[in-house]
Protein backbone atom coordinates (compact mmCIF):
# COMPACT_ATOMS: atom_id res chain seq x y z
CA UNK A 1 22.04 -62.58 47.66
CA UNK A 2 24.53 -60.35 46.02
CA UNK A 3 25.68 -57.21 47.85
CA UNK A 4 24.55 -54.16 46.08
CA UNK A 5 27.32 -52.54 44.13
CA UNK A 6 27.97 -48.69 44.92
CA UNK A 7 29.23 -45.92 42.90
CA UNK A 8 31.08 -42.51 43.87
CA UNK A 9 29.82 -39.96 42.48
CA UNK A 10 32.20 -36.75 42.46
CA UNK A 11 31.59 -33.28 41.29
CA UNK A 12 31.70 -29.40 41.47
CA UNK A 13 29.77 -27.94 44.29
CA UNK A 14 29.13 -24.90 42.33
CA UNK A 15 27.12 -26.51 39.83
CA UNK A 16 23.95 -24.34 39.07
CA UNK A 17 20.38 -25.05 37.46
CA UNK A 18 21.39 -23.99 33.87
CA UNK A 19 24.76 -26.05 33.35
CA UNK A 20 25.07 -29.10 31.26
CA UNK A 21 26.44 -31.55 34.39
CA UNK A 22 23.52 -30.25 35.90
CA UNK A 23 21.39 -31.90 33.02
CA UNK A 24 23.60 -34.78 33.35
CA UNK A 25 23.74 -35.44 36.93
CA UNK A 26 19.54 -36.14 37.43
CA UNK A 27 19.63 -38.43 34.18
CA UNK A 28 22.56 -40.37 35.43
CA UNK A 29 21.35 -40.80 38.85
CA UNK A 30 17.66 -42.20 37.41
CA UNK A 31 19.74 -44.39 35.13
CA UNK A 32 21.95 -46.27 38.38
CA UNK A 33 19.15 -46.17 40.62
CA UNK A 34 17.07 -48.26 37.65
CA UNK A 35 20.49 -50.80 37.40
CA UNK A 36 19.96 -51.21 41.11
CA UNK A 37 23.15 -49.00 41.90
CA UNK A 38 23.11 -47.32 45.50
CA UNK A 39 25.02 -44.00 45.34
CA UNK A 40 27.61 -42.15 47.49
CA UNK A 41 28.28 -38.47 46.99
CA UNK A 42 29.11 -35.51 49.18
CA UNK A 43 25.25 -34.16 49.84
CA UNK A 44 25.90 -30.97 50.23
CA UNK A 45 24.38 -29.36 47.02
CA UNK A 46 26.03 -28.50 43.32
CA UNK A 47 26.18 -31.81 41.61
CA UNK A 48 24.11 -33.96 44.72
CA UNK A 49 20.78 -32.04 44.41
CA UNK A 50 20.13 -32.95 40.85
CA UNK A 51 21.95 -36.24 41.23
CA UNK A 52 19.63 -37.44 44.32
CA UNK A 53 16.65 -36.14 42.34
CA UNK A 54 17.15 -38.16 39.52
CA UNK A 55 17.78 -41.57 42.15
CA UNK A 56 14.55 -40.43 43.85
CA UNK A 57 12.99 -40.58 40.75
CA UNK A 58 14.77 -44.27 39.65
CA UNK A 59 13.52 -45.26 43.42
CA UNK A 60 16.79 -45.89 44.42
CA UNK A 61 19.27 -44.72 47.57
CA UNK A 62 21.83 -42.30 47.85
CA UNK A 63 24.30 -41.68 50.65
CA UNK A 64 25.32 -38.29 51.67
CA UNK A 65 28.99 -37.91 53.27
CA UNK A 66 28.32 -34.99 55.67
CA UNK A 67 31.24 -33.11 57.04
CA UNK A 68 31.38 -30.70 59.92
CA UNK A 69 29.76 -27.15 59.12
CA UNK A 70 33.11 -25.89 60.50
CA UNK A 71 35.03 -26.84 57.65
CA UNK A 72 33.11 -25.22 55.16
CA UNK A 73 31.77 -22.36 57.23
CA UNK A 74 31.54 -19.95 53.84
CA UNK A 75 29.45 -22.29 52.44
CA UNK A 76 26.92 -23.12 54.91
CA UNK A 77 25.49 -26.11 52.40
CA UNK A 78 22.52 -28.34 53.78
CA UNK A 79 22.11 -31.57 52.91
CA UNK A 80 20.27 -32.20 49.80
CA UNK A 81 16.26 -33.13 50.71
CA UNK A 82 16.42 -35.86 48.15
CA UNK A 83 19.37 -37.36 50.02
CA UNK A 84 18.02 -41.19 51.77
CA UNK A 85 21.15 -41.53 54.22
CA UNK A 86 23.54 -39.78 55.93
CA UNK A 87 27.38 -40.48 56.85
CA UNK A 88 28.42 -37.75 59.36
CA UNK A 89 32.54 -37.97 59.15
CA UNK A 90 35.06 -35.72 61.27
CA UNK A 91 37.41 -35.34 59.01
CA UNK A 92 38.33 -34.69 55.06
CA UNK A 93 40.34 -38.39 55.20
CA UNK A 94 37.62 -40.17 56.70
CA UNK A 95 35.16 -38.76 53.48
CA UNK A 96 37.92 -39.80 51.33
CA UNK A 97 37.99 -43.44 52.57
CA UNK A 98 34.70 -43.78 52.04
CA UNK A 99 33.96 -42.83 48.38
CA UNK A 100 37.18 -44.95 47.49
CA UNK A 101 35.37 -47.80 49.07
CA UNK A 102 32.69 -48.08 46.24
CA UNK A 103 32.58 -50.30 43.47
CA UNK A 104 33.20 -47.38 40.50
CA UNK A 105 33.38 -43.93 39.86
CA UNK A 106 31.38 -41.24 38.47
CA UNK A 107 33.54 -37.80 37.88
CA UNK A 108 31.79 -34.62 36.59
CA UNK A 109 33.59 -31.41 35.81
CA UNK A 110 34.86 -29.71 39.13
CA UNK A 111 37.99 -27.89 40.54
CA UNK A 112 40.38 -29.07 43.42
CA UNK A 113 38.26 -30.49 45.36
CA UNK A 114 37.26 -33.02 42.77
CA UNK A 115 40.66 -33.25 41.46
CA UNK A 116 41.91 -34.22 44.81
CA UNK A 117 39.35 -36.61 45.48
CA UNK A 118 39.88 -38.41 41.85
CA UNK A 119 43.80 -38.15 42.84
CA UNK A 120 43.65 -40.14 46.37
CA UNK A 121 40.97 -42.76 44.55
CA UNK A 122 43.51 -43.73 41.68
CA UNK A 123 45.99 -43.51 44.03
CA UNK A 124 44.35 -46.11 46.30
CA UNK A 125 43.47 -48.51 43.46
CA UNK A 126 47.09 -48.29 42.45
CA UNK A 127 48.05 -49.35 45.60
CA UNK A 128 45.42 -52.37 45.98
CA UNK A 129 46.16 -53.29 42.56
CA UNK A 130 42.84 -53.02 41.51
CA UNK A 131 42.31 -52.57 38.02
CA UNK A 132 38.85 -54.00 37.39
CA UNK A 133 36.88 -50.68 39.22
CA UNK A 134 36.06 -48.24 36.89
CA UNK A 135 37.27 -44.68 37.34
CA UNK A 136 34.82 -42.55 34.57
CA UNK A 137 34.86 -39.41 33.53
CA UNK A 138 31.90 -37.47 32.51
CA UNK A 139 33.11 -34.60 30.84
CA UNK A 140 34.91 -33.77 27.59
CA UNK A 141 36.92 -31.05 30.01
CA UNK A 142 38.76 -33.74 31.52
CA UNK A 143 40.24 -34.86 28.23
CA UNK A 144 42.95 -32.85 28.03
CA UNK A 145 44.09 -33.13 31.57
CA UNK A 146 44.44 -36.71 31.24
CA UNK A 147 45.94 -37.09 27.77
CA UNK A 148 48.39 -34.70 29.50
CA UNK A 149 49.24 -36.40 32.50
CA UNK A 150 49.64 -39.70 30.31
CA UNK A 151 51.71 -37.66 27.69
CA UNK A 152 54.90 -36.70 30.59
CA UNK A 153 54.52 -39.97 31.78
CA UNK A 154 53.64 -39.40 34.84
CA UNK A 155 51.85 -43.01 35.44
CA UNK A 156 52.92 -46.44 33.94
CA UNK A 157 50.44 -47.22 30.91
CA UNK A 158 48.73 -49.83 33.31
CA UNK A 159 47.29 -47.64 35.70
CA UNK A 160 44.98 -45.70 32.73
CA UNK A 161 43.20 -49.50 31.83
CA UNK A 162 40.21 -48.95 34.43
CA UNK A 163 40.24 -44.86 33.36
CA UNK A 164 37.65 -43.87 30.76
CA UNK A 165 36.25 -40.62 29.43
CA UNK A 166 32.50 -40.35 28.12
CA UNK A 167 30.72 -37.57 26.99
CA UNK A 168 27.51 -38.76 27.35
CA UNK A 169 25.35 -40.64 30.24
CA UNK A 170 24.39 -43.74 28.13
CA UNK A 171 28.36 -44.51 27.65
CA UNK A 172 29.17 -44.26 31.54
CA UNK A 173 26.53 -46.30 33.06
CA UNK A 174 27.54 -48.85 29.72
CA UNK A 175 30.94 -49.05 31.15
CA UNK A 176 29.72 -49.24 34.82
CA UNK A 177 26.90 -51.77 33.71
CA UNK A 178 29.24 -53.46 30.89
CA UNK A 179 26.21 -53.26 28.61
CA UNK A 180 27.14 -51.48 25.69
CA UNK A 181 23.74 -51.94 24.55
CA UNK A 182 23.06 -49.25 25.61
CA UNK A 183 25.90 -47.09 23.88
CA UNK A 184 25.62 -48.41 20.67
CA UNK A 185 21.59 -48.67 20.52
CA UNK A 186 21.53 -46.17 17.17
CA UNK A 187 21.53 -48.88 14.42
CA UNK A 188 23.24 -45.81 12.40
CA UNK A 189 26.20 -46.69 14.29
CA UNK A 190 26.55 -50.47 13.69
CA UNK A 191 28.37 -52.65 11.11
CA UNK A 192 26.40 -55.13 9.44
CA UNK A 193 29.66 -57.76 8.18
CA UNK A 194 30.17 -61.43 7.84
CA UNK A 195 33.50 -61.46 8.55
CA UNK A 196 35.98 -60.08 11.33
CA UNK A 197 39.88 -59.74 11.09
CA UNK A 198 41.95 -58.84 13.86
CA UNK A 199 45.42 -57.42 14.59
CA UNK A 200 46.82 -60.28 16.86
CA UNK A 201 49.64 -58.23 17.83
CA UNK A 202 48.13 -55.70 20.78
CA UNK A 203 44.15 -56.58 19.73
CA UNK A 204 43.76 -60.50 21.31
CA UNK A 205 47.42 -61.13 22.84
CA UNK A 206 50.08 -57.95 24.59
CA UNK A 207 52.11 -56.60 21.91
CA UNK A 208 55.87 -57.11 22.13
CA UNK A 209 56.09 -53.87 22.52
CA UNK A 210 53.62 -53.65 25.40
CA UNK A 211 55.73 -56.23 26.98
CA UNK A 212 58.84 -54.46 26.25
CA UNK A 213 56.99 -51.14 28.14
CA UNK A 214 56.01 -53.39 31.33
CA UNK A 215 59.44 -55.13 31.57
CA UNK A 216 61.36 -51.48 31.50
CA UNK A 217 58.48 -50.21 34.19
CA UNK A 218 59.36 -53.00 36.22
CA UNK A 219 62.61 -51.56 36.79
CA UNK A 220 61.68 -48.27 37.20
CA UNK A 221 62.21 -47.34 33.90
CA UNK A 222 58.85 -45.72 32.27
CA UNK A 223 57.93 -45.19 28.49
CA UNK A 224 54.67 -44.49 26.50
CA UNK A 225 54.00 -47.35 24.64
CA UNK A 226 53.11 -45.23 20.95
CA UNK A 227 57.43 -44.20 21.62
CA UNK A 228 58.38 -47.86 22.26
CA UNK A 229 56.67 -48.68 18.82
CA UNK A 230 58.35 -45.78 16.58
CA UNK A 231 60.88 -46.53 18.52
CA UNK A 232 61.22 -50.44 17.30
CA UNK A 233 60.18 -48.98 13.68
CA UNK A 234 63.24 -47.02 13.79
CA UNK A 235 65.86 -49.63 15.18
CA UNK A 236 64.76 -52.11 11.69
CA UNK A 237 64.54 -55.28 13.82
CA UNK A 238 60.69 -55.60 13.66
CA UNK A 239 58.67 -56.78 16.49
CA UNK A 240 60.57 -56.15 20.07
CA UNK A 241 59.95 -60.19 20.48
CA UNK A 242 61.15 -60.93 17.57
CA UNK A 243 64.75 -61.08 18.85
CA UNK A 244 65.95 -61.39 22.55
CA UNK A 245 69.69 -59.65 21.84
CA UNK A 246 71.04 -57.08 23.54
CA UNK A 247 71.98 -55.29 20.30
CA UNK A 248 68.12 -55.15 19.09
CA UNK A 249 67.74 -54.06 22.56
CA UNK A 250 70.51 -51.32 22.73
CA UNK A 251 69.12 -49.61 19.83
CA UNK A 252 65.24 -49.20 20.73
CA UNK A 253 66.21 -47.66 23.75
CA UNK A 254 69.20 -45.32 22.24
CA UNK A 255 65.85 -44.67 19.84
CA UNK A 256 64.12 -43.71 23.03
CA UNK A 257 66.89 -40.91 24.09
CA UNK A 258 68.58 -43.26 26.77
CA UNK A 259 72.11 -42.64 27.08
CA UNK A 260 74.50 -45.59 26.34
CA UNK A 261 75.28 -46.31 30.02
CA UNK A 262 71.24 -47.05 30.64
CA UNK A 263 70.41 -48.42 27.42
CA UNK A 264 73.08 -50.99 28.41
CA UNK A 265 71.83 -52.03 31.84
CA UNK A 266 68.44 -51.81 30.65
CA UNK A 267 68.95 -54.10 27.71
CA UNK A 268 71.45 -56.57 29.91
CA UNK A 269 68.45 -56.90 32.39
CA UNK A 270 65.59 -57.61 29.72
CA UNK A 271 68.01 -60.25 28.20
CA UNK A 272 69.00 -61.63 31.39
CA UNK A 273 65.09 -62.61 32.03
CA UNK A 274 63.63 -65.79 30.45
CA UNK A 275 60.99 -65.35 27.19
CA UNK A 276 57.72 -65.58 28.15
CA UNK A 277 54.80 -66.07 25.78
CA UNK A 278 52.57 -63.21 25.22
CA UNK A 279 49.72 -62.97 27.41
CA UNK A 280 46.44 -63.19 26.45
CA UNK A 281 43.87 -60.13 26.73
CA UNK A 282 41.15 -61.17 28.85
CA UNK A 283 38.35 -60.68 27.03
CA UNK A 284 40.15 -62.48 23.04
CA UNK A 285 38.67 -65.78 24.00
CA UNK A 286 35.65 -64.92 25.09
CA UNK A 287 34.81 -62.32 21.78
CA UNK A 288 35.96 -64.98 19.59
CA UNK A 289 33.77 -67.66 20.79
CA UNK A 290 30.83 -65.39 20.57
CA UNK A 291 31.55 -64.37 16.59
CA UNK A 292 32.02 -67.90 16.06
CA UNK A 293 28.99 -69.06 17.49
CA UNK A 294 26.90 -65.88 15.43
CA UNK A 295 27.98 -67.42 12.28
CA UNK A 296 30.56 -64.81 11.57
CA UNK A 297 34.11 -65.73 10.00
CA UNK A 298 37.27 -64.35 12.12
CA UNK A 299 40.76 -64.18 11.24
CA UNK A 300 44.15 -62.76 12.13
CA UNK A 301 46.44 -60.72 10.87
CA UNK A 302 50.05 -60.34 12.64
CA UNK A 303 54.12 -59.21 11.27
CA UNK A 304 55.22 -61.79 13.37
CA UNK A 305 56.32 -65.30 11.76
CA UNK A 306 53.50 -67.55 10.53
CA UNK A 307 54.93 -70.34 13.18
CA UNK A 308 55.50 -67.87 15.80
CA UNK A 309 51.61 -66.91 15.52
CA UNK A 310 50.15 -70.94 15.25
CA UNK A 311 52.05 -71.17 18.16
CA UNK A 312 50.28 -68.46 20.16
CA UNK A 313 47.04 -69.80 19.15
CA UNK A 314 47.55 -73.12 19.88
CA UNK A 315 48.76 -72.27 23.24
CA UNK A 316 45.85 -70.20 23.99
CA UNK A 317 43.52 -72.68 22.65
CA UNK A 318 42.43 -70.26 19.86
CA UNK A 319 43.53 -72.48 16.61
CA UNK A 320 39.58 -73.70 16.16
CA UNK A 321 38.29 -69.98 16.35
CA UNK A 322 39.83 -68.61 14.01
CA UNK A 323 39.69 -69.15 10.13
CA UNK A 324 42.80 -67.21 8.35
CA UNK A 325 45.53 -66.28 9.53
CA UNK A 326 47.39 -63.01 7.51
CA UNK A 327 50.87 -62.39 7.52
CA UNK A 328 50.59 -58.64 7.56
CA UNK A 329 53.26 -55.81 6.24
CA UNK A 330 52.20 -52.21 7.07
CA UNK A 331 54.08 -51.16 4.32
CA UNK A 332 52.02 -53.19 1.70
CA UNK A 333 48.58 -53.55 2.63
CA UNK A 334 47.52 -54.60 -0.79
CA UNK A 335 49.26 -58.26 -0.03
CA UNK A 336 46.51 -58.33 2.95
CA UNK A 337 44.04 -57.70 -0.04
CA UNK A 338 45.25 -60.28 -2.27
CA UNK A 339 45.12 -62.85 1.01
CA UNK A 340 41.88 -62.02 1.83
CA UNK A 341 40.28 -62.46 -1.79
CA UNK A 342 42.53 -66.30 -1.96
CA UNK A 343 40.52 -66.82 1.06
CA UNK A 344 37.14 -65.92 -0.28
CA UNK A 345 36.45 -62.70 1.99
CA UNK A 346 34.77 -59.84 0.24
CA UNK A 347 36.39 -56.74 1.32
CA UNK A 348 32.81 -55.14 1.72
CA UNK A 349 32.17 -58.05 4.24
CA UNK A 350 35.05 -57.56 6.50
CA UNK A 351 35.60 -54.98 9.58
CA UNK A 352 39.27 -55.23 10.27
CA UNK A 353 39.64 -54.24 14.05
CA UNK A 354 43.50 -52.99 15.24
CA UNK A 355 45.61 -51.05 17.91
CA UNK A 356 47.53 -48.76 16.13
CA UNK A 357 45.93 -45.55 14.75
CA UNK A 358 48.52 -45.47 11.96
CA UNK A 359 49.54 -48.79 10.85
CA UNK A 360 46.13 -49.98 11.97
CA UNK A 361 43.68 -47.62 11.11
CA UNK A 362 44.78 -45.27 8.39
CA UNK A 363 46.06 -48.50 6.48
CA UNK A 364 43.37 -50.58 6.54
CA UNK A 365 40.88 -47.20 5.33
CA UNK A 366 43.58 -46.72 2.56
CA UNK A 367 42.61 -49.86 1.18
CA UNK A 368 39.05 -48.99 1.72
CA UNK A 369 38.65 -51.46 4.65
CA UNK A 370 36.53 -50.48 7.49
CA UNK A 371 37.71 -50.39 10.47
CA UNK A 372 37.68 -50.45 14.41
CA UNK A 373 40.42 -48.65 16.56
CA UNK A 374 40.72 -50.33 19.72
CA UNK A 375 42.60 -47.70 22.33
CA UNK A 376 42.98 -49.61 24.85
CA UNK A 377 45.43 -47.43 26.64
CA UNK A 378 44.21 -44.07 26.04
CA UNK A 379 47.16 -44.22 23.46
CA UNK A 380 45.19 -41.67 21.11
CA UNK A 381 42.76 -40.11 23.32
CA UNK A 382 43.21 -36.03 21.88
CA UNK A 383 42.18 -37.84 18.36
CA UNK A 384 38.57 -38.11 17.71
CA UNK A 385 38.58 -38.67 13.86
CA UNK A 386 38.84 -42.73 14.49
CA UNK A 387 36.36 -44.55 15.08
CA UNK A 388 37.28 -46.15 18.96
CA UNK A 389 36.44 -48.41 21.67
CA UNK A 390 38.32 -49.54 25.01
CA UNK A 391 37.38 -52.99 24.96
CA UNK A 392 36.76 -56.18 22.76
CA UNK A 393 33.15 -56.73 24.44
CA UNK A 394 31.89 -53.55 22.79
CA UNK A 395 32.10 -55.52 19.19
CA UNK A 396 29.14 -57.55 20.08
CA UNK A 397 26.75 -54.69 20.57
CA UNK A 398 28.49 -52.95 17.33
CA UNK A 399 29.18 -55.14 15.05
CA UNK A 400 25.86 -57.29 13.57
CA UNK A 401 25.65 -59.90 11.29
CA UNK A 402 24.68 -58.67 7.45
CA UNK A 403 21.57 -61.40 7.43
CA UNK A 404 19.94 -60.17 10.16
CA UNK A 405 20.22 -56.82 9.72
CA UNK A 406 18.29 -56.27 6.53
């Protein structure tokens, strides 16, 4: 028998009757108690009442982290009535411990409290190297904050993979369930197509320039990865892959702002180190399999060599799954156009499904494509106008085949 999985719950103890996360918190507590979650939380009113009256309700459990009325003497809080179990803890470290122990994270708007309790969790699953337990946030307020703190660079670009926000509670308990049934269940919102094309470059394998971003972390060196890719624009020598010389090298990161004394050692190091292949995203394989077997047609698109790209797929095994294969220049998107209708793909049949909000996105519409931003990264989190998801297992639920949708 499986363990049952536990999620953290974190939130404002000031939150009252008539706010929104109050709303929030008793739907999203009925909604993991029905998925068979147990819940941990602090207990001690605000966000806990409604949340444990909402698990009630689901008939599941909820665990209370009680600390000592002498720390909080100006709030003199009881424990919520709803609350099944009780962890009496000494100290604030000892609390701490224990909702990083759980298997994801809830977040709701609070103040320092819940900013320093979010702080030591990511902090801890940095340290494990854990990136498969989701941190989410429940609350547009938090947007900003983290687009912020990703914007000074204040964390490599790997750490923000297991961060999501949502604004509603259907989204979170989709990521902490990974059934995005359940966020996409308006058929308003899904695409009825035959045929899917995706970016290879960033969408089903890393990016050169994603590669380029975790080599330079590796030595301590940290850049967002939207700079690395003006950055290669800029320097002329296409794809950071594309060429392993020091010169390509030197001038992406003199693009960056690095003096010529660090752009030197940097570059000397990254062409000191063998080529690897680009990895493949975990979830590529798996997405195109399941297109594949739904009747749908599936294609690539890439700017890197035509051989370069058969060579990727055969050595990930992805040659069968995949019908075209597009050599793709931003800069003339109507040549994707005239490859697609050699192939036989209507353009009115196809969802084309990149990285890049830019050359991925706005080119694609320009053509009057549609079209499926994948952000990954958080890359363009302040930007709401595209149409986004975080992961590759979201196109199931969203997009539909055209037969059997009417």
């Amino acid at each position: 028998m499986q363990p049952q999985k536990q999620i953290a719950v974190l939130g404002s103890f000031l939150t009252n009757t008539k706010s929104v996360d109050y709303q929030m918190a008793e739907e999203l507590g009925y909604l993991l108690a029905q998925n068979g979650f147990r819940i941990i939380c602090g207990g001690h009113g605000g966000i806990a009442k409604p949340l444990a009256s909402g698990i009630t309700r689901g008939g599941g459990r909820i665990l209370g982290i009680s600390l000592p009325e002498s720390r909080y003497p100006a709030r003199n809080a009881k424990i919520s009535p709803d609350i099944t179990e009780t962890l009496q803890v000494n100290t604030l470290s000892e609390r701490l411990e224990a909702l990083a122990g759980s298997n994801g994270y809830i977040v709701f708007t609070g103040g320092i409290g819940t900013l320093a309790e979010f702080a030591f969790i990511w902090h801890s699953l940095q340290i494990e190297g854990d990136f498969e337990r989701p941190i989410v946030f429940l609350s547009r307020s938090w947007r900003r904050f983290i687009a912020n703190f990703k914007h000074e660079q204040m964390a490599k670009f790997k750490y923000y993979k297991h961060v999501f926000i949502c604004e509603t509670v259907k989204d979170a308990v989709a990521i902490l369930t990974q059934n995005y049934s359940l966020k996409y269940d308006d058929p308003r919102k899904l695409f009825r197509k035959e045929c899917i094309l995706f970016d290879l470059d960033g969408t089903i394998v890393e990016s050169p320039e994603e590669l380029f971003v975790k080599s330079c972390e590796n030595i301590g060196y940290f850049f967002r990865l939207p700079d690395v890719v003006e950055s290669v624009k800029k320097s002329g020598n296409g794809p950071a892959e594309n060429k392993n010389k020091p010169g390509m090298y030197l001038c992406i990161l003199k693009n960056l702002g690095l003096s010529a004394s660090s752009a030197t050692e940097i570059a000397e190091h990254l062409c000191a180190k063998p080529s690897q292949p680009p990895e493949l995203y975990g979830d590529a394989a798996e997405i195109l399999h399941y297109f594949k077997q739904n009747g749908f047609s599936t294609g690539v698109v890439s700017s890197r060599p035509p051989p370069q790209v058969n060579d990727i797929l055969s050595a990930h095994n992805l040659s069968d799954l995949v019908d075209i294969c597009c050599p793709l220049n931003h800069q003339d998107m109507q040549q994707l156009c005239s490859t697609l209708e050699a192939s036989g793909w209507q353009k009115e049949e196809v969802v084309y499904v990149g990285d890049n909000l830019q050359d991925d996105y706005l080119s694609a519409r320009a053509i009057n494509l549609d079209v499926i931003l994948l952000d990954r990264h958080l890359s363009y989190l302040n930007n709401d106008d595209p149409f986004k998801v975080r992961s590759l297992r979201e196109l199931k639920y969203l997009i539909k085949p055209r037969a059997l949708c009417g």
